[in-house]
N, C-alpha and C. Protein backbone atom coordinates (compact mmCIF):
# COMPACT_ATOMS: atom_id res chain seq x y z
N UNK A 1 -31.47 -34.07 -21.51
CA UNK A 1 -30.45 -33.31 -20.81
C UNK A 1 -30.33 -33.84 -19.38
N UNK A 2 -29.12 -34.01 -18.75
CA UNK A 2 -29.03 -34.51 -17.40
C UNK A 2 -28.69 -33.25 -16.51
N UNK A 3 -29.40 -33.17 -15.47
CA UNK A 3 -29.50 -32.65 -14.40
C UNK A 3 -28.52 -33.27 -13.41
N UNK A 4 -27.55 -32.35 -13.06
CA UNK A 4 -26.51 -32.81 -12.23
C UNK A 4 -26.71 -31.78 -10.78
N UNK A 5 -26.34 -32.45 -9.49
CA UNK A 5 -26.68 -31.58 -8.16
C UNK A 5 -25.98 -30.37 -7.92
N UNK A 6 -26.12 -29.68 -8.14
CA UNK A 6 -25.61 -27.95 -7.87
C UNK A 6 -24.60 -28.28 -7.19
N UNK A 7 -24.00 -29.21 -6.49
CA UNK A 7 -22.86 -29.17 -6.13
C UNK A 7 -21.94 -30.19 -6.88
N UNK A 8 -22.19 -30.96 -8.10
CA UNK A 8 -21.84 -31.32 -8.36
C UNK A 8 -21.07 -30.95 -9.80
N UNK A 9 -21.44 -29.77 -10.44
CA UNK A 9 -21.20 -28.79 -11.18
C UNK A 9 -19.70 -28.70 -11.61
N UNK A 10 -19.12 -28.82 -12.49
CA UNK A 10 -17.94 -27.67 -12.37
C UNK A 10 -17.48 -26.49 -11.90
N UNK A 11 -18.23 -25.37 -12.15
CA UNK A 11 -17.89 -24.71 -12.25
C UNK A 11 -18.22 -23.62 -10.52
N UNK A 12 -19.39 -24.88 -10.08
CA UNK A 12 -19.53 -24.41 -8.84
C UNK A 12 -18.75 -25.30 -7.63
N UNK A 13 -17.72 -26.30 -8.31
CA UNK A 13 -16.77 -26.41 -7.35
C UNK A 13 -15.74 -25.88 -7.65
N UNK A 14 -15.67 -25.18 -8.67
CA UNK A 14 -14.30 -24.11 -8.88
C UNK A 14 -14.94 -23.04 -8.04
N UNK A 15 -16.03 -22.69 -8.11
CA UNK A 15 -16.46 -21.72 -6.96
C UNK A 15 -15.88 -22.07 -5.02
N UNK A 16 -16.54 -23.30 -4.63
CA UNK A 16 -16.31 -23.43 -3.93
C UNK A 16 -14.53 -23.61 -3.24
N UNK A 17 -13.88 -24.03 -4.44
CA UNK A 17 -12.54 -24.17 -4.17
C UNK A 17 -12.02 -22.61 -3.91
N UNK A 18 -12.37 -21.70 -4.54
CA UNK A 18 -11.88 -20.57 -4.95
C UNK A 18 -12.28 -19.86 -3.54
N UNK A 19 -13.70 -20.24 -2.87
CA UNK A 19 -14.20 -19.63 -1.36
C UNK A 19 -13.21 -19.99 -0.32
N UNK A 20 -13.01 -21.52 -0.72
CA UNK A 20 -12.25 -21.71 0.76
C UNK A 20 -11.01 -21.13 0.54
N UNK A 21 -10.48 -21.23 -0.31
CA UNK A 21 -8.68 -20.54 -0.69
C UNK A 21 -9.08 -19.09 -0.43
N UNK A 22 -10.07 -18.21 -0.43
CA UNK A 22 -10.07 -16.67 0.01
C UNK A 22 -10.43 -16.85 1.23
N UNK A 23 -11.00 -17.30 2.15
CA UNK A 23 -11.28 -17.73 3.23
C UNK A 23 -10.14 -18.08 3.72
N UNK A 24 -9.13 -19.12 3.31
CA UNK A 24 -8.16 -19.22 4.29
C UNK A 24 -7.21 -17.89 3.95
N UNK A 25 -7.36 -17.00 3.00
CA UNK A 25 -6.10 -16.17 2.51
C UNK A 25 -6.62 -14.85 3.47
N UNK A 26 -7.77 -15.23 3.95
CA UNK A 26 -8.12 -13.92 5.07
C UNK A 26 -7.35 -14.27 6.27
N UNK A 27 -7.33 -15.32 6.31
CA UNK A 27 -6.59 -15.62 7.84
C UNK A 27 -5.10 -15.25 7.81
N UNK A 28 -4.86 -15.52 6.65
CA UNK A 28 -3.16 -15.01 6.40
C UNK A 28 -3.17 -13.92 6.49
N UNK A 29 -3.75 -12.81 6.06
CA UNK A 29 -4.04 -11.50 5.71
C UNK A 29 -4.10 -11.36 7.44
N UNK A 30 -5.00 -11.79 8.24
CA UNK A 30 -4.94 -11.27 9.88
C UNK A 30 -4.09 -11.86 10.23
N UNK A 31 -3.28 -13.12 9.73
CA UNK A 31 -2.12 -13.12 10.25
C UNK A 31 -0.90 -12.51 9.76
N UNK A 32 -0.74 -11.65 8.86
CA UNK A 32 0.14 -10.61 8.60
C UNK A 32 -0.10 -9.52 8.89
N UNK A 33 -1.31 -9.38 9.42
CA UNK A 33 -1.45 -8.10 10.28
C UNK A 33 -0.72 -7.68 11.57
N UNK A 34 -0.80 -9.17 11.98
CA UNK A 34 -0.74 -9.00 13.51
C UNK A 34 0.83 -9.42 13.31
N UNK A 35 1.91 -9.10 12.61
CA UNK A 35 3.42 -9.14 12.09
C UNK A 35 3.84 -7.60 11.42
N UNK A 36 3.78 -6.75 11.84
CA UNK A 36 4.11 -5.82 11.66
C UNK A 36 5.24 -5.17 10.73
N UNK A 37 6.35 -5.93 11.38
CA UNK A 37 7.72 -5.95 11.08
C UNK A 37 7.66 -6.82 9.67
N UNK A 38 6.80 -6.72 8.66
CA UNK A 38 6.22 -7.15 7.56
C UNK A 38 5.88 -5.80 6.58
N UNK A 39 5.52 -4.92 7.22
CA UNK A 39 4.31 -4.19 6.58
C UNK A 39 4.07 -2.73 6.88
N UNK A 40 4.55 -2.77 8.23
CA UNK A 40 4.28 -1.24 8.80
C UNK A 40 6.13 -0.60 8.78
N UNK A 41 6.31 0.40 8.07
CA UNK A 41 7.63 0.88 7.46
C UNK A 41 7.99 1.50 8.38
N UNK A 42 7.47 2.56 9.42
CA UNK A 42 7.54 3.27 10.95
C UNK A 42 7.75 2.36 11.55
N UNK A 43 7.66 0.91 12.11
CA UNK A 43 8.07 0.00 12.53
C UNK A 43 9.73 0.08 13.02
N UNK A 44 10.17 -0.18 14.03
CA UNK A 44 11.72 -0.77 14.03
C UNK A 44 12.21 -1.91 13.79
N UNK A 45 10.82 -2.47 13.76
CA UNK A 45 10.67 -4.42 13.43
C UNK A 45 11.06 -3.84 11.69
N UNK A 46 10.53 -3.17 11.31
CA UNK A 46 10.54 -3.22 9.78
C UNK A 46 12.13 -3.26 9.00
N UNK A 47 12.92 -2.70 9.95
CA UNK A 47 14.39 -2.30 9.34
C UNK A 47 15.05 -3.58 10.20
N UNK A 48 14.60 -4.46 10.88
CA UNK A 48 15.50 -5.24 11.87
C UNK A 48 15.19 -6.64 10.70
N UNK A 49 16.11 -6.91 10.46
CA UNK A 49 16.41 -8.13 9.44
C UNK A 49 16.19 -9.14 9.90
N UNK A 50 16.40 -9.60 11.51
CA UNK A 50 16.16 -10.74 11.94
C UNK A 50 14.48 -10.91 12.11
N UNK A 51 14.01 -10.11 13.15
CA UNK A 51 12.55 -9.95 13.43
C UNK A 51 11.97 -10.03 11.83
N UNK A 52 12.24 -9.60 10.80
CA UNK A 52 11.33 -9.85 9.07
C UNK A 52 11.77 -11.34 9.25
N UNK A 53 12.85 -11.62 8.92
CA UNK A 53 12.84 -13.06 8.87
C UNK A 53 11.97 -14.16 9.83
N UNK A 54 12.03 -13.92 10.87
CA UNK A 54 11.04 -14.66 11.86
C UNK A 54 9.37 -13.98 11.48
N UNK A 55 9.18 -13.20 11.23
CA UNK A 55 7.72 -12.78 11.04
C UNK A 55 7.83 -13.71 9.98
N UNK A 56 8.37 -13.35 8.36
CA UNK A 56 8.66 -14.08 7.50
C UNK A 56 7.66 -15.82 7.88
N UNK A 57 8.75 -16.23 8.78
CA UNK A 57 8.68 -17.88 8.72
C UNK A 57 7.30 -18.11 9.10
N UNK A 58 7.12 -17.09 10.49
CA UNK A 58 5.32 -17.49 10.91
C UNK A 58 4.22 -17.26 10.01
N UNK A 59 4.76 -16.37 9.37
CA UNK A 59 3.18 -16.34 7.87
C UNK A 59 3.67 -17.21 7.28
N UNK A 60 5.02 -17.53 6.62
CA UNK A 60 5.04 -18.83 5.80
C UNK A 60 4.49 -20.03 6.46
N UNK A 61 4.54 -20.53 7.51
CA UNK A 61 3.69 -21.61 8.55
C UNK A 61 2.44 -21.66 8.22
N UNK A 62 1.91 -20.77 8.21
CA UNK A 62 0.37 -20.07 8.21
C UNK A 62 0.28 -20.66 6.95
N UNK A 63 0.90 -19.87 5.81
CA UNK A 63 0.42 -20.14 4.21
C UNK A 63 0.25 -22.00 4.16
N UNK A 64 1.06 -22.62 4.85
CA UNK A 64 1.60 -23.65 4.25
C UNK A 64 0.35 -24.55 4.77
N UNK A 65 -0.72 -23.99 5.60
CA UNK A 65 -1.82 -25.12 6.45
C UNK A 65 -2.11 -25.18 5.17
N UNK A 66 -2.20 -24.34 4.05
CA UNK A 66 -3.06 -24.70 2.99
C UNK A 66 -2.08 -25.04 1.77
N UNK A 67 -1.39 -24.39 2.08
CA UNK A 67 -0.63 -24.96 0.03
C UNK A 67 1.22 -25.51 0.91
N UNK A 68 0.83 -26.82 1.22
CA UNK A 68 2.07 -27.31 1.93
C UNK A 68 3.52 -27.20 1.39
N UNK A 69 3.25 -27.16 -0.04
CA UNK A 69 4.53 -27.36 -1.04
C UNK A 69 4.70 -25.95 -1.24
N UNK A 70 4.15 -24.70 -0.41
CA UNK A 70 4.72 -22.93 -0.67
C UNK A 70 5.99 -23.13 -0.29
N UNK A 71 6.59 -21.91 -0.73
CA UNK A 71 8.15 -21.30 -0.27
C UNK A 71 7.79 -20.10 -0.05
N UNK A 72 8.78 -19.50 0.43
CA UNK A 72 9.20 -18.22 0.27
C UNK A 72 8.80 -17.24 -0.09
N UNK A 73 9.10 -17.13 -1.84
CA UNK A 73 9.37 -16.85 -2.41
C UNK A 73 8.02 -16.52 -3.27
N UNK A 74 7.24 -17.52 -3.31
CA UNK A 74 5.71 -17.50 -3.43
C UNK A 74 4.75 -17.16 -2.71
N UNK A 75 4.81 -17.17 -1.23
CA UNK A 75 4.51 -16.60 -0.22
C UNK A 75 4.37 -15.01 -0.63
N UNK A 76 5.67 -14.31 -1.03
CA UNK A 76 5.93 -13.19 -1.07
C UNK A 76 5.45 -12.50 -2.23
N UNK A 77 5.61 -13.15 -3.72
CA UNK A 77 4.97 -13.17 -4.66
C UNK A 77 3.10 -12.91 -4.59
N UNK A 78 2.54 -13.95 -3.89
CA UNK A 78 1.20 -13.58 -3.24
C UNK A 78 1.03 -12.18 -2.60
N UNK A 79 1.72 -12.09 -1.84
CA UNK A 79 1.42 -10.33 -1.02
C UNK A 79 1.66 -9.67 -1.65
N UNK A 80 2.49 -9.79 -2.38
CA UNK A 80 2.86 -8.48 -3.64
C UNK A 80 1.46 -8.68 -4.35
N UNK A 81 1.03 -9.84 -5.16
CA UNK A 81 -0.30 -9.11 -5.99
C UNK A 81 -1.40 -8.41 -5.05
N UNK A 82 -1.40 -9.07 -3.74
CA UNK A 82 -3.14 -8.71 -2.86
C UNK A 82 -2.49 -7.06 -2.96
N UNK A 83 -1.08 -6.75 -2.78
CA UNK A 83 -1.20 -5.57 -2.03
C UNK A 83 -1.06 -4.58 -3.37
N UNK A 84 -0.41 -5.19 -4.41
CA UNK A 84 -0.90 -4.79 -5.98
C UNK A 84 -1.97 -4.00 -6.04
N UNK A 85 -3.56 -5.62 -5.97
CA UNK A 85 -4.82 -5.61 -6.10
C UNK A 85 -5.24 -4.38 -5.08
N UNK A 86 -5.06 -4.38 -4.05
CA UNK A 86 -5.38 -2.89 -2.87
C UNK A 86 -4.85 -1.93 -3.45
N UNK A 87 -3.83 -1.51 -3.78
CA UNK A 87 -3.32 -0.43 -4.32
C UNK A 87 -4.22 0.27 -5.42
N UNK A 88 -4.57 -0.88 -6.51
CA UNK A 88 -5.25 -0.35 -7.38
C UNK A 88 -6.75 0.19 -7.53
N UNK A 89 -7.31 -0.50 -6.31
CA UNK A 89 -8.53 -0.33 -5.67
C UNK A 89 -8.74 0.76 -4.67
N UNK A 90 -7.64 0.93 -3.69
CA UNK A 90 -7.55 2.06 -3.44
C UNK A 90 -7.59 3.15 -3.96
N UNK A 91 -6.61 3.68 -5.01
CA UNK A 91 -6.61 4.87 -5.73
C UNK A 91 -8.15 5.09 -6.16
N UNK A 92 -8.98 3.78 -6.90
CA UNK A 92 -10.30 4.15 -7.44
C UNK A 92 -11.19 4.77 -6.34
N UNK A 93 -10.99 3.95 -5.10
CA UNK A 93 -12.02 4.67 -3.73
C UNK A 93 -11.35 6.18 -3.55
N UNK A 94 -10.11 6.51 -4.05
CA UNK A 94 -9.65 7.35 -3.11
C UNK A 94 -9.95 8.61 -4.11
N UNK A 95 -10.24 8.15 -5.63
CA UNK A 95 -10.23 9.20 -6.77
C UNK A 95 -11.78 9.36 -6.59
N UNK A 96 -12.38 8.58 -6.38
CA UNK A 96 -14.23 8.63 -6.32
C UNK A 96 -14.20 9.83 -5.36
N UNK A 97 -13.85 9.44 -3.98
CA UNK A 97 -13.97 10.89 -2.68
C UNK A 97 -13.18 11.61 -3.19
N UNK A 98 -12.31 12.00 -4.50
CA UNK A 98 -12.02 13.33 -3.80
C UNK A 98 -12.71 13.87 -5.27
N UNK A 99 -13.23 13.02 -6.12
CA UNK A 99 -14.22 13.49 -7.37
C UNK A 99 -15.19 14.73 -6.66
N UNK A 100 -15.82 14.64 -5.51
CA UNK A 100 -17.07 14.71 -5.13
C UNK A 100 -18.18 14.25 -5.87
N UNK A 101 -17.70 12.96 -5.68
CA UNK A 101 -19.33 12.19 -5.90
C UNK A 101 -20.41 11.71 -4.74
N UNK A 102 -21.55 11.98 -4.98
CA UNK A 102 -22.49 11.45 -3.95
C UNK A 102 -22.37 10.36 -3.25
N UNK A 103 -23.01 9.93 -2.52
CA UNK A 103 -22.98 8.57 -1.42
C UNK A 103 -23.19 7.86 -2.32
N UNK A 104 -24.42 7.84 -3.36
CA UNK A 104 -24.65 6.25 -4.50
C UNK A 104 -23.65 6.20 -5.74
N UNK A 105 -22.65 7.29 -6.04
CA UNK A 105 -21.94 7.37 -6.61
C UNK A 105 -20.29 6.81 -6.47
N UNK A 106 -20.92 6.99 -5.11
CA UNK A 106 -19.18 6.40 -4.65
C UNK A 106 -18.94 5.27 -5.58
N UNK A 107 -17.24 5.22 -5.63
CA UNK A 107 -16.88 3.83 -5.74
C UNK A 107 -16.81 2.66 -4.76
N UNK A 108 -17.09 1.92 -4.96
CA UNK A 108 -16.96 0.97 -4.08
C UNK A 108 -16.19 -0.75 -4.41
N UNK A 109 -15.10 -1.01 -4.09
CA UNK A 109 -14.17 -1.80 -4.00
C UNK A 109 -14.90 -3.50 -4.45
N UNK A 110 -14.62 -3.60 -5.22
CA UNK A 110 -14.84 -5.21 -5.90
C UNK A 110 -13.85 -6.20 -5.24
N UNK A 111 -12.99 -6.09 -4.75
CA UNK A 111 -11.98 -6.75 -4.61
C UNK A 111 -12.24 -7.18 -2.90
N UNK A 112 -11.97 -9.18 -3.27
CA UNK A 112 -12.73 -9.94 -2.32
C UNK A 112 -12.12 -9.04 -1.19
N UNK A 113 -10.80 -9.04 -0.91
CA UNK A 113 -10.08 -8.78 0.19
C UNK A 113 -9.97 -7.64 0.89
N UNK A 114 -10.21 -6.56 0.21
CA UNK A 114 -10.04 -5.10 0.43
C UNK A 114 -10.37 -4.68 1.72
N UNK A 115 -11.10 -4.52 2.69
CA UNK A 115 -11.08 -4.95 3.99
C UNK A 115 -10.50 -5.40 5.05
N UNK A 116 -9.86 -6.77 4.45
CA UNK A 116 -9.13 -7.40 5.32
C UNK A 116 -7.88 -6.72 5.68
N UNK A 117 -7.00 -6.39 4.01
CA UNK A 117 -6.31 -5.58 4.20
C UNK A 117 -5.91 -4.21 4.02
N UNK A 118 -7.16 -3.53 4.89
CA UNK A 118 -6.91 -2.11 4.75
C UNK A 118 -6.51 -1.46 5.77
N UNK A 119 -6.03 -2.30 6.75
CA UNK A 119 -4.90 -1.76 7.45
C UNK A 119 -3.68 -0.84 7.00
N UNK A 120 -3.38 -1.69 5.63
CA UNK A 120 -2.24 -1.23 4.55
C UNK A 120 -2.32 0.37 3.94
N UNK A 121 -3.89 0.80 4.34
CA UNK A 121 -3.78 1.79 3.48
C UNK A 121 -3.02 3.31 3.92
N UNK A 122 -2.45 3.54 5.46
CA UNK A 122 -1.58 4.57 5.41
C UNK A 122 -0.06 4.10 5.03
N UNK A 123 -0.05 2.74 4.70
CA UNK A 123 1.38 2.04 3.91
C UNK A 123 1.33 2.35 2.65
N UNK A 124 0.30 2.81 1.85
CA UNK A 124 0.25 2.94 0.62
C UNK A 124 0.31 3.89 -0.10
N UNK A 125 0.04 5.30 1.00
CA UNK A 125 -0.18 6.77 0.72
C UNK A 125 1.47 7.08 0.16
N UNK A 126 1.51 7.88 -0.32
CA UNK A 126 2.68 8.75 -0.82
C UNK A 126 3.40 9.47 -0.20
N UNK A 127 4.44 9.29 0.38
CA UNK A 127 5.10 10.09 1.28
C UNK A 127 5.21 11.73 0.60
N UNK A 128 4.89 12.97 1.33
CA UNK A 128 5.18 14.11 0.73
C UNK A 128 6.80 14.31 0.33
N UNK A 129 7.16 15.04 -1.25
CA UNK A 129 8.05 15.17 -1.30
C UNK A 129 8.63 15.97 -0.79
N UNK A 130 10.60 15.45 -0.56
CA UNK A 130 11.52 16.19 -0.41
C UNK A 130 12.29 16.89 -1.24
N UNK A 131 12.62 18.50 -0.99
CA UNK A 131 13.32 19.19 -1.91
C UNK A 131 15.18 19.04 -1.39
N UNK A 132 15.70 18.62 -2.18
CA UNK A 132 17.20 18.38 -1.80
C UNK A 132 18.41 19.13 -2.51
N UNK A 133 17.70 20.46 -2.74
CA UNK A 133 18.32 21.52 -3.08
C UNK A 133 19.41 21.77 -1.94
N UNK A 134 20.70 22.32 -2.60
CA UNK A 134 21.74 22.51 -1.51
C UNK A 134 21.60 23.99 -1.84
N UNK A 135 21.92 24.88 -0.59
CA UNK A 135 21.98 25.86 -0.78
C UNK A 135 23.02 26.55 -0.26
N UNK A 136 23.33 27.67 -1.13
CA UNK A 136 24.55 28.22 -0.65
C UNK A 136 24.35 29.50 0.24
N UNK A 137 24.97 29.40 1.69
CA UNK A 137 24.43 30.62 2.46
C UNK A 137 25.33 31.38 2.58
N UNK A 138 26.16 31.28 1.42
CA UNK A 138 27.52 32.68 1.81
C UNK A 138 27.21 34.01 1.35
N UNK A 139 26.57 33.91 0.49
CA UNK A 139 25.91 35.03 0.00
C UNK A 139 23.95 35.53 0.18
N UNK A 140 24.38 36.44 0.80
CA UNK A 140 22.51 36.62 1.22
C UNK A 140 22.48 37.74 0.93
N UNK A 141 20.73 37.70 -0.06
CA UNK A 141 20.02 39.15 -0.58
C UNK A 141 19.03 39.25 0.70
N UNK A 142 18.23 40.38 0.23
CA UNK A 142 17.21 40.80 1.04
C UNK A 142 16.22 40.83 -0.01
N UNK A 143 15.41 39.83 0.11
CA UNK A 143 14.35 39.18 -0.29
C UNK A 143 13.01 39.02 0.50
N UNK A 144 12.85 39.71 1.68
CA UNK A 144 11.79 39.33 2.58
C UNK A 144 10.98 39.46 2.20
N UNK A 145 10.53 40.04 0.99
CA UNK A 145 8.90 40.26 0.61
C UNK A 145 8.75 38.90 -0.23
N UNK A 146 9.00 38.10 -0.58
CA UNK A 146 8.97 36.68 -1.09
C UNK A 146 7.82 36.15 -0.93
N UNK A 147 6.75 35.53 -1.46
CA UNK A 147 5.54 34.96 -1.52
C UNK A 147 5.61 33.72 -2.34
N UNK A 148 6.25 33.06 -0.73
CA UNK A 148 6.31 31.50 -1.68
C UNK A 148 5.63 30.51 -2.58
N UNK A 149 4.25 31.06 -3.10
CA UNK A 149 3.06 30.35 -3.73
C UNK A 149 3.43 30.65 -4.85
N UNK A 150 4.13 32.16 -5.10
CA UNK A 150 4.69 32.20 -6.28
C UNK A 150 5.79 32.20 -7.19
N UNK A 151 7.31 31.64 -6.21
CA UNK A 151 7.63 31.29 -6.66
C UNK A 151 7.96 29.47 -7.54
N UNK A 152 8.99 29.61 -8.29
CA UNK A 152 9.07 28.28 -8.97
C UNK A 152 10.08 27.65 -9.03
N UNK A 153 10.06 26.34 -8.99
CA UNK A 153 11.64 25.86 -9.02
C UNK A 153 12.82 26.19 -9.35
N UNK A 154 12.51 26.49 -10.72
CA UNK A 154 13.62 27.10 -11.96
C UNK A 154 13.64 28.94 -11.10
N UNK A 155 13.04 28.98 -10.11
CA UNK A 155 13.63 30.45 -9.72
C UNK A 155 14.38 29.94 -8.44
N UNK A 156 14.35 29.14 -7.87
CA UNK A 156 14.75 28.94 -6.82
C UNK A 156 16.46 27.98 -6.85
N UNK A 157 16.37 27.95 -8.20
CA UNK A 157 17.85 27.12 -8.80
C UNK A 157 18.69 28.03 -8.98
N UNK A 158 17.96 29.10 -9.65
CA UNK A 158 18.84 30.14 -10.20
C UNK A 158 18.97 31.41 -8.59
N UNK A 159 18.12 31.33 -7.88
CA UNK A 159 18.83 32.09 -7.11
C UNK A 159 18.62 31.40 -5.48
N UNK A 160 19.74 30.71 -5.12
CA UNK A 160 19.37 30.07 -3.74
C UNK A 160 19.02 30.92 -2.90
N UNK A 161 19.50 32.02 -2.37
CA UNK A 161 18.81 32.60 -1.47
C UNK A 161 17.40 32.47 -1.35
N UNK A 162 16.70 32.80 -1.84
CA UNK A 162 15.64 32.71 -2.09
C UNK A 162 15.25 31.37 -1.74
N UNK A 163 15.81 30.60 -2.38
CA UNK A 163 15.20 29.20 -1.51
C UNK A 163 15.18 28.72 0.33
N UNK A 164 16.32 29.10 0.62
CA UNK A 164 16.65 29.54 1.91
C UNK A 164 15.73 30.43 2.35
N UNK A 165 15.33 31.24 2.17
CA UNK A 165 14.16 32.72 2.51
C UNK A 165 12.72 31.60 2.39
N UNK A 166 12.46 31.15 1.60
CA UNK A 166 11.46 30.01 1.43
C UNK A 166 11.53 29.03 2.59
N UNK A 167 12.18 28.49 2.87
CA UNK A 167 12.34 27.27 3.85
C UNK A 167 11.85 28.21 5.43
N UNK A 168 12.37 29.38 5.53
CA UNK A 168 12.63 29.58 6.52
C UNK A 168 11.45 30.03 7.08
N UNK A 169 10.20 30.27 6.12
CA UNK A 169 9.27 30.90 6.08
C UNK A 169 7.91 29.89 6.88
């Protein structure tokens, strides 16, 4: 059997290839941090089309020290899975704390990057919903004893006031 040098391996220069490509994909990751108008939705950079496009080009710059022949389009494709991969890792950290599981129980995040970009994670939360019930205020009961915990949608369809008396509460 031949003995070949640990670095001479297959499978530990697919390792090593695979270190430096997460290694440089951290730097992208702090350099899409520090681009806002990318990522953060409260942003005014975020809705300004020109400023995305110029953030845009400087992470594409960035990507390209390493994979010269990127676009766009792949660039973007990439952030979509990392922020995929966070998403899905998130929910598991976020379902472990609210399990109440112990400190050795926790979950804890496999995913190389999770760190880098967890800046992302009040980008990821769920905005609380909005009720976009229209209501009609031409007609008003006297409803003040109302205990909004108990009512329910399907009561609040069928009698708007009441929804109105709810809001106001």
């Amino acid at each position: 059997m031949i003995h070949y040098p640990s670095d001479c391996r297959s499978d530990n220069m697919g390792d090593k290839k695979r270190d430096i490509e997460h290694k440089f994909l951290l730097e992208v990751s702090a350099t899409y941090e520090s681009l806002p108008a990318l990522w953060k939705i409260k942003s005014d950079d975020y809705m300004n089309r020109d400023k995305k496009a110029d953030a845009y080009n400087v992470l594409l710059q960035k990507y390209k020290e390493h994979f010269p022949e990127a676009t766009l389009e792949e660039l973007k494709k990439k952030l979509n899975s990392l922020r995929t991969n966070f998403r899905s890792e998130l929910r598991k950290v976020e379902r472990s704390a609210k399990s109440g599981a112990g400190t050795e129980d926790m979950y804890i995040s496999t995913l190389w990057c999770f760190d880098a970009i967890l800046f992302l994670r009040d980008q990821e939360t769920t905005a609380p919903s909005r009720n976009t019930i229209v209501v009609d205020e031409g007609s008003q009961e006297d409803d003040d004893d109302v205990d909004s915990t108990q009512v329910s949608c399907f009561e609040t369809m069928k009698n708007p006031n009441l929804f109105h008396k709810l809001n106001k509460n």
